[in-house]
Protein backbone atom coordinates (compact mmCIF):
# COMPACT_ATOMS: atom_id res chain seq x y z
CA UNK A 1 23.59 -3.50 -10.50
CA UNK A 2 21.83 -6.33 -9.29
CA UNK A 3 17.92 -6.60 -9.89
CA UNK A 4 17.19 -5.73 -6.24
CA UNK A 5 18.97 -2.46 -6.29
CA UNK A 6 17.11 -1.48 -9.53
CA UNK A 7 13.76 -1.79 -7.78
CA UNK A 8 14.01 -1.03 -4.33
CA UNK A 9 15.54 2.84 -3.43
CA UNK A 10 15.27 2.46 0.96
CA UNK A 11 16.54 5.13 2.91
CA UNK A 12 17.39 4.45 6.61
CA UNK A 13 16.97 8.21 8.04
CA UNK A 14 13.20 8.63 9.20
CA UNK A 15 12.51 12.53 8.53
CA UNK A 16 10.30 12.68 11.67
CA UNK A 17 7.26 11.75 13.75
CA UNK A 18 3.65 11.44 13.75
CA UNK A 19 3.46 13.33 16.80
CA UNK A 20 5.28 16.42 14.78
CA UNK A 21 1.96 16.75 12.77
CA UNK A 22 -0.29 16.37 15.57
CA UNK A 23 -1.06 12.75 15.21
CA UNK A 24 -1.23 10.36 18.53
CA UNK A 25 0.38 7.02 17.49
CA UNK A 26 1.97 4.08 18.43
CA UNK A 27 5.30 3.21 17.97
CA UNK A 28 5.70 -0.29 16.82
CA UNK A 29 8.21 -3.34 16.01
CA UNK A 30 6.97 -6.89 15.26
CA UNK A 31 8.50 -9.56 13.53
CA UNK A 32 8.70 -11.68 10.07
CA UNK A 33 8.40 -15.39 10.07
CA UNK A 34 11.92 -15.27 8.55
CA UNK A 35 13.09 -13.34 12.21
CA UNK A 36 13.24 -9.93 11.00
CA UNK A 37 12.17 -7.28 13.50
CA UNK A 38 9.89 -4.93 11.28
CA UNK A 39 9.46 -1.10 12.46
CA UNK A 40 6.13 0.68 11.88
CA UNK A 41 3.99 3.40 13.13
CA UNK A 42 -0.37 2.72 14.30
CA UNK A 43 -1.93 5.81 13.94
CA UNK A 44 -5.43 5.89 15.99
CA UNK A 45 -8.48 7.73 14.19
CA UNK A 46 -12.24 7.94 15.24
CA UNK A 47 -13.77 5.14 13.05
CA UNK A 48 -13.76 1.35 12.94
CA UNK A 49 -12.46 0.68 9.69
CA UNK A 50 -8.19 0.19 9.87
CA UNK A 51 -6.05 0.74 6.81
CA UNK A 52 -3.01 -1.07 6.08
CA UNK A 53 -0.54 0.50 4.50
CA UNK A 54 1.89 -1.00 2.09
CA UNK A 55 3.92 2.23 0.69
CA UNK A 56 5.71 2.36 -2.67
CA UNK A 57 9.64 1.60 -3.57
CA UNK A 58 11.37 4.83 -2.25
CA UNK A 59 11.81 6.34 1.04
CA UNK A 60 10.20 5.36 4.21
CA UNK A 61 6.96 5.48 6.10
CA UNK A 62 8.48 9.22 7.15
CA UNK A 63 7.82 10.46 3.54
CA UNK A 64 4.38 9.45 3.82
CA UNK A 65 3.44 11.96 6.67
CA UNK A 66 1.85 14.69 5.40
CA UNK A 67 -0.60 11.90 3.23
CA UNK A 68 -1.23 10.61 6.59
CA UNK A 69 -1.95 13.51 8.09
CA UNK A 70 -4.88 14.22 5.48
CA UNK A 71 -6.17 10.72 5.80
CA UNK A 72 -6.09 10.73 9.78
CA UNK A 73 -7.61 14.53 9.26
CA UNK A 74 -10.12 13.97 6.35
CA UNK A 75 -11.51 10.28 7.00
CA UNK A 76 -10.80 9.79 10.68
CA UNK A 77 -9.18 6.28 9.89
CA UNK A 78 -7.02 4.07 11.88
CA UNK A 79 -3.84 3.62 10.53
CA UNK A 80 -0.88 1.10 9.84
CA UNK A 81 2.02 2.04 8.00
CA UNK A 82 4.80 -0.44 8.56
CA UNK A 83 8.56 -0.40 6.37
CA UNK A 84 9.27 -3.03 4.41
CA UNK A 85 12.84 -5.07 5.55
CA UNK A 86 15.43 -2.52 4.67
CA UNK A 87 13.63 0.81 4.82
CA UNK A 88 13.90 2.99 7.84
CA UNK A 89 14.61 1.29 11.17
CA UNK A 90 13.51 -1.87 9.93
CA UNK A 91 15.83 -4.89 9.36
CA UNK A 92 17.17 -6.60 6.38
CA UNK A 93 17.40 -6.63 2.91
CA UNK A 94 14.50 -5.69 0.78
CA UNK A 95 13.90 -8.70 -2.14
CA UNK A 96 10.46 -9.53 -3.49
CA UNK A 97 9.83 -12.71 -1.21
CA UNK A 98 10.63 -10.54 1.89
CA UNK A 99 8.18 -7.87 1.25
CA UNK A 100 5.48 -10.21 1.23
CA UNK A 101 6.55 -11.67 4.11
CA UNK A 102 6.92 -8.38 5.47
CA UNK A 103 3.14 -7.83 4.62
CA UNK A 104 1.63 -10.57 6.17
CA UNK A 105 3.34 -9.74 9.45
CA UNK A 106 2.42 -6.55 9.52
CA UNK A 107 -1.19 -8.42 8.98
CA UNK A 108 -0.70 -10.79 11.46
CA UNK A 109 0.50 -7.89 14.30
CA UNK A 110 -2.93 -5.70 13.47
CA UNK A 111 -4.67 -8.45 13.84
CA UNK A 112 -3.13 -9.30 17.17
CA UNK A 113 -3.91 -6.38 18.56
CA UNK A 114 -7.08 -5.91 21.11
CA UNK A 115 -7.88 -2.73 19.67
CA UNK A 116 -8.10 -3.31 16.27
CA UNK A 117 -11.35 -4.99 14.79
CA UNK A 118 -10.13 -7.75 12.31
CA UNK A 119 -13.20 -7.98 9.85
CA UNK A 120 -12.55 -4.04 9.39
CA UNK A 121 -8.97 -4.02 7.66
CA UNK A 122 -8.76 -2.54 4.51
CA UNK A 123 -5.72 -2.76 1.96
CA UNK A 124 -4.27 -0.10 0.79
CA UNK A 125 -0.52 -0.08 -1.63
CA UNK A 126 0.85 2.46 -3.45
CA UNK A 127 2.81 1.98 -6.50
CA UNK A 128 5.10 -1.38 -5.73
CA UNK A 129 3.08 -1.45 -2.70
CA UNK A 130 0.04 -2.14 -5.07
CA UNK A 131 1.41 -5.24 -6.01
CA UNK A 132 2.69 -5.77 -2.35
CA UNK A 133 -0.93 -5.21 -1.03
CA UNK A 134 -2.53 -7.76 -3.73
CA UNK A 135 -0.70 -10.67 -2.93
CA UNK A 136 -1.55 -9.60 0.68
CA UNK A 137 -5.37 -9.84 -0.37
CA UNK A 138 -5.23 -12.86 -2.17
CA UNK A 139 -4.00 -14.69 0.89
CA UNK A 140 -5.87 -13.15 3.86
CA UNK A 141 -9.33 -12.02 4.38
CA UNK A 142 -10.07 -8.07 4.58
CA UNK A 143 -12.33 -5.69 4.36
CA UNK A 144 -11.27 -4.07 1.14
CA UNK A 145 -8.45 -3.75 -1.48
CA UNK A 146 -7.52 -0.01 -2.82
CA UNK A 147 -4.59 0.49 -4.81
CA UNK A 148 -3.20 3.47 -6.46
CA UNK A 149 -0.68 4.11 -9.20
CA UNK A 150 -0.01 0.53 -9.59
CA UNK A 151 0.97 -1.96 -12.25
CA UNK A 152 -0.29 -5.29 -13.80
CA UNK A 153 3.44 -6.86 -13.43
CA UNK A 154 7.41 -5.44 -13.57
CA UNK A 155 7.84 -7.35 -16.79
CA UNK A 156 5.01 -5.73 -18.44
CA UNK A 157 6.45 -2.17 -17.28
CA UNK A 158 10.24 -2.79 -18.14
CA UNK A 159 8.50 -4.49 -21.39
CA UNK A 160 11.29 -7.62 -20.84
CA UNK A 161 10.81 -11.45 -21.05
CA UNK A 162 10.40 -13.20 -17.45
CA UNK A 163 13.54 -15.06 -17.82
CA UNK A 164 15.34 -11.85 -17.73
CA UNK A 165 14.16 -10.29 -15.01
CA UNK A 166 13.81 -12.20 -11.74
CA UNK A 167 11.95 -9.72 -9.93
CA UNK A 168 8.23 -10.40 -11.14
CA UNK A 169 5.61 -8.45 -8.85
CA UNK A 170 2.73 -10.23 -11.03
CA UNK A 171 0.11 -8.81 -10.22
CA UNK A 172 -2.26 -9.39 -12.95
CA UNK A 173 -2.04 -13.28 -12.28
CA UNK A 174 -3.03 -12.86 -8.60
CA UNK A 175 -5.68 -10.56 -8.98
CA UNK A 176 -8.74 -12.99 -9.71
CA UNK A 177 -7.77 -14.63 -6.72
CA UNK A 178 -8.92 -11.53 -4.37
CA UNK A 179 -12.65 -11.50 -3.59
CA UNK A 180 -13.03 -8.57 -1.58
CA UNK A 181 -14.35 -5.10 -3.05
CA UNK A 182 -11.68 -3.05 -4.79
CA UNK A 183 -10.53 0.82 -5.61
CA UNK A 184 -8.17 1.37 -8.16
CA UNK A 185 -7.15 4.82 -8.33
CA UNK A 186 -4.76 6.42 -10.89
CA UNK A 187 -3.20 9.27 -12.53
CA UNK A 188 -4.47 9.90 -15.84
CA UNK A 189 -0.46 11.43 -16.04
CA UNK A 190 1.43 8.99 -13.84
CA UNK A 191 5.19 9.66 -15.42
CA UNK A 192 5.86 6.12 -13.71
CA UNK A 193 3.62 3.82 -14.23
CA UNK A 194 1.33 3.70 -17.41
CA UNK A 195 -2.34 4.63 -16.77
CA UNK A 196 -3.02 1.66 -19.16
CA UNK A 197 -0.79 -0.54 -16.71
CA UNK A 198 -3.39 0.34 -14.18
CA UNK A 199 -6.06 0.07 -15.76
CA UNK A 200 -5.19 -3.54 -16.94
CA UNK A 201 -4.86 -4.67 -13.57
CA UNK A 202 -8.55 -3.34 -12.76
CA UNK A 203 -10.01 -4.61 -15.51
CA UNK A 204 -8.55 -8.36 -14.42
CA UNK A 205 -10.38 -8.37 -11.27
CA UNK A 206 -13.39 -8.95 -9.89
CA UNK A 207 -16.34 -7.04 -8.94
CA UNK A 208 -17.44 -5.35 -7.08
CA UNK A 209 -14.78 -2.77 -8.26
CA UNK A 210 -14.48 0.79 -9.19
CA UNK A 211 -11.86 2.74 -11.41
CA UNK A 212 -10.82 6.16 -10.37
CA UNK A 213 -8.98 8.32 -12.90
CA UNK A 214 -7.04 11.51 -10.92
CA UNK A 215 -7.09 14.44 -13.91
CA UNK A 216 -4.26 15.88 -14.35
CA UNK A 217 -2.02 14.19 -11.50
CA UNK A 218 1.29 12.57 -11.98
CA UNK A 219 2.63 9.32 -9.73
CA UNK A 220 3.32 10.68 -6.25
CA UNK A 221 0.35 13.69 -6.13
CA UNK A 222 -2.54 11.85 -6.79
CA UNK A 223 -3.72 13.29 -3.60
CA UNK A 224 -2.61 16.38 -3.77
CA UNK A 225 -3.96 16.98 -7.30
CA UNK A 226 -7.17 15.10 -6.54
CA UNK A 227 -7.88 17.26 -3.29
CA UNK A 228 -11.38 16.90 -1.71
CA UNK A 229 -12.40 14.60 -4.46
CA UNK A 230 -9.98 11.86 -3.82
CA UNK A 231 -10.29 11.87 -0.21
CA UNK A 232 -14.68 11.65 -0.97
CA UNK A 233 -13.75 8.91 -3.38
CA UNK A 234 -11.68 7.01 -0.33
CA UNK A 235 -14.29 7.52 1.88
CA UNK A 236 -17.12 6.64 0.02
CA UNK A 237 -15.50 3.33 -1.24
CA UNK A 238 -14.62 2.76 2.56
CA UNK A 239 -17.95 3.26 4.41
CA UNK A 240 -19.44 1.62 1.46
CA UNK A 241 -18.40 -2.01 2.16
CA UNK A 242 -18.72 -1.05 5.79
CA UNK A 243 -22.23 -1.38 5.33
């Protein structure tokens, strides 16, 4: 199996709607520098502040619904949840170049938009996202950077030397190079990526920055397990820097 198809696990079938959970939204294409016509869904809340969305390695934005939901429902926010080349009805191949590429478009389309205020996007990746979104930051200017259950690099995870493993996702030597406020949230029993992993990654960058440990919750139920707490600890990062 070829790196690629160790990492990334896309599936093409979208499992619904916003508009099945009650949630008006735009439906939305744009495209990569590279020509790839991207697929992703704007979901409009009652607040200024945007998030963009950079989901984790499996799926598609459709398995991300009934999160959405809670954050459209519990903090009002705008949202952008886009698929990454490969995933869902968006083009391509997934490789590690492309989803950055993929990131910055979907960056470049919010910010295009007439509707959106561009000094009010905040970052947000999940998992392989998390390293997706911090590249993201450390090339663009945003609001804010939050990133759950994510790593300092895939060779410190799959504990391999570089030259092994072509598919890097360093984090941890991009990190000092965002200068916007950060989140970090994990679970202190993520069965995928090390709580240490994340915790590394937090303790590279710089402030202002807070650490948010989820008891008890595993990789994908952060918050689920978290409940009102994680959604207070969102929002009060969020209307924080919006200050």
């Amino acid at each position: 199996m070829q790196a690629e198809g160790f990492i990334f696990y896309p599936e093409k079938d979208l499992l619904g709607d916003p508009s099945a959970w009650g949630l008006p939204f735009d439906d939305v294409y744009f495209t990569t520098i590279d020509g790839l016509k991207l697929h992703g869904w704007y979901v409009a809340g009652n607040r200024r502040e945007i998030m963009l969305w950079c989901h984790g390695n499996a799926g598609n934005i459709s398995d991300r619904l009934d999160f959405m939901k809670l954050l459209h429902d519990s903090l009002g926010l705008n949202i952008f949840i886009f698929d990454y080349r490969g995933y869902g009805r968006s083009q391509g191949r997934p490789t590690e170049e492309g989803t950055y590429r993929d990131a910055q478009a979907a960056m470049d389309y919010l910010r295009s938009r007439p509707d959106v205020d561009k000094d009010s996007i905040v970052i947000f990746g999940q998992s392989l996202g998390g390293a997706i979104a911090v590249d993201l930051a450390s090339k663009n200017s945003c609001l804010g950077l939050i990133l759950e259950a994510t790593f300092t690099s895939l060779v410190d995870i799959f504990e391999m030397p570089p030259a092994a493993f072509p598919i890097k996702y360093d984090s941890y030597s991009k990190i000092k190079r965002v200068k916007v406020p950060l989140l970090v949230l994990h679970g202190d029993h993520d069965d995928v990526v090390p709580f240490e992993s994340g915790y590394s990654l937090y303790a590279a960058a710089n402030k202002p920055k807070k650490f948010c440990a989820i008891e008890g919750a595993l990789h994908n139920d952060t918050y689920i397990v978290g409940g009102e707490a994680y959604f207070a600890a969102l929002d009060e990062f969020i209307s924080g820097i919006s200050d």
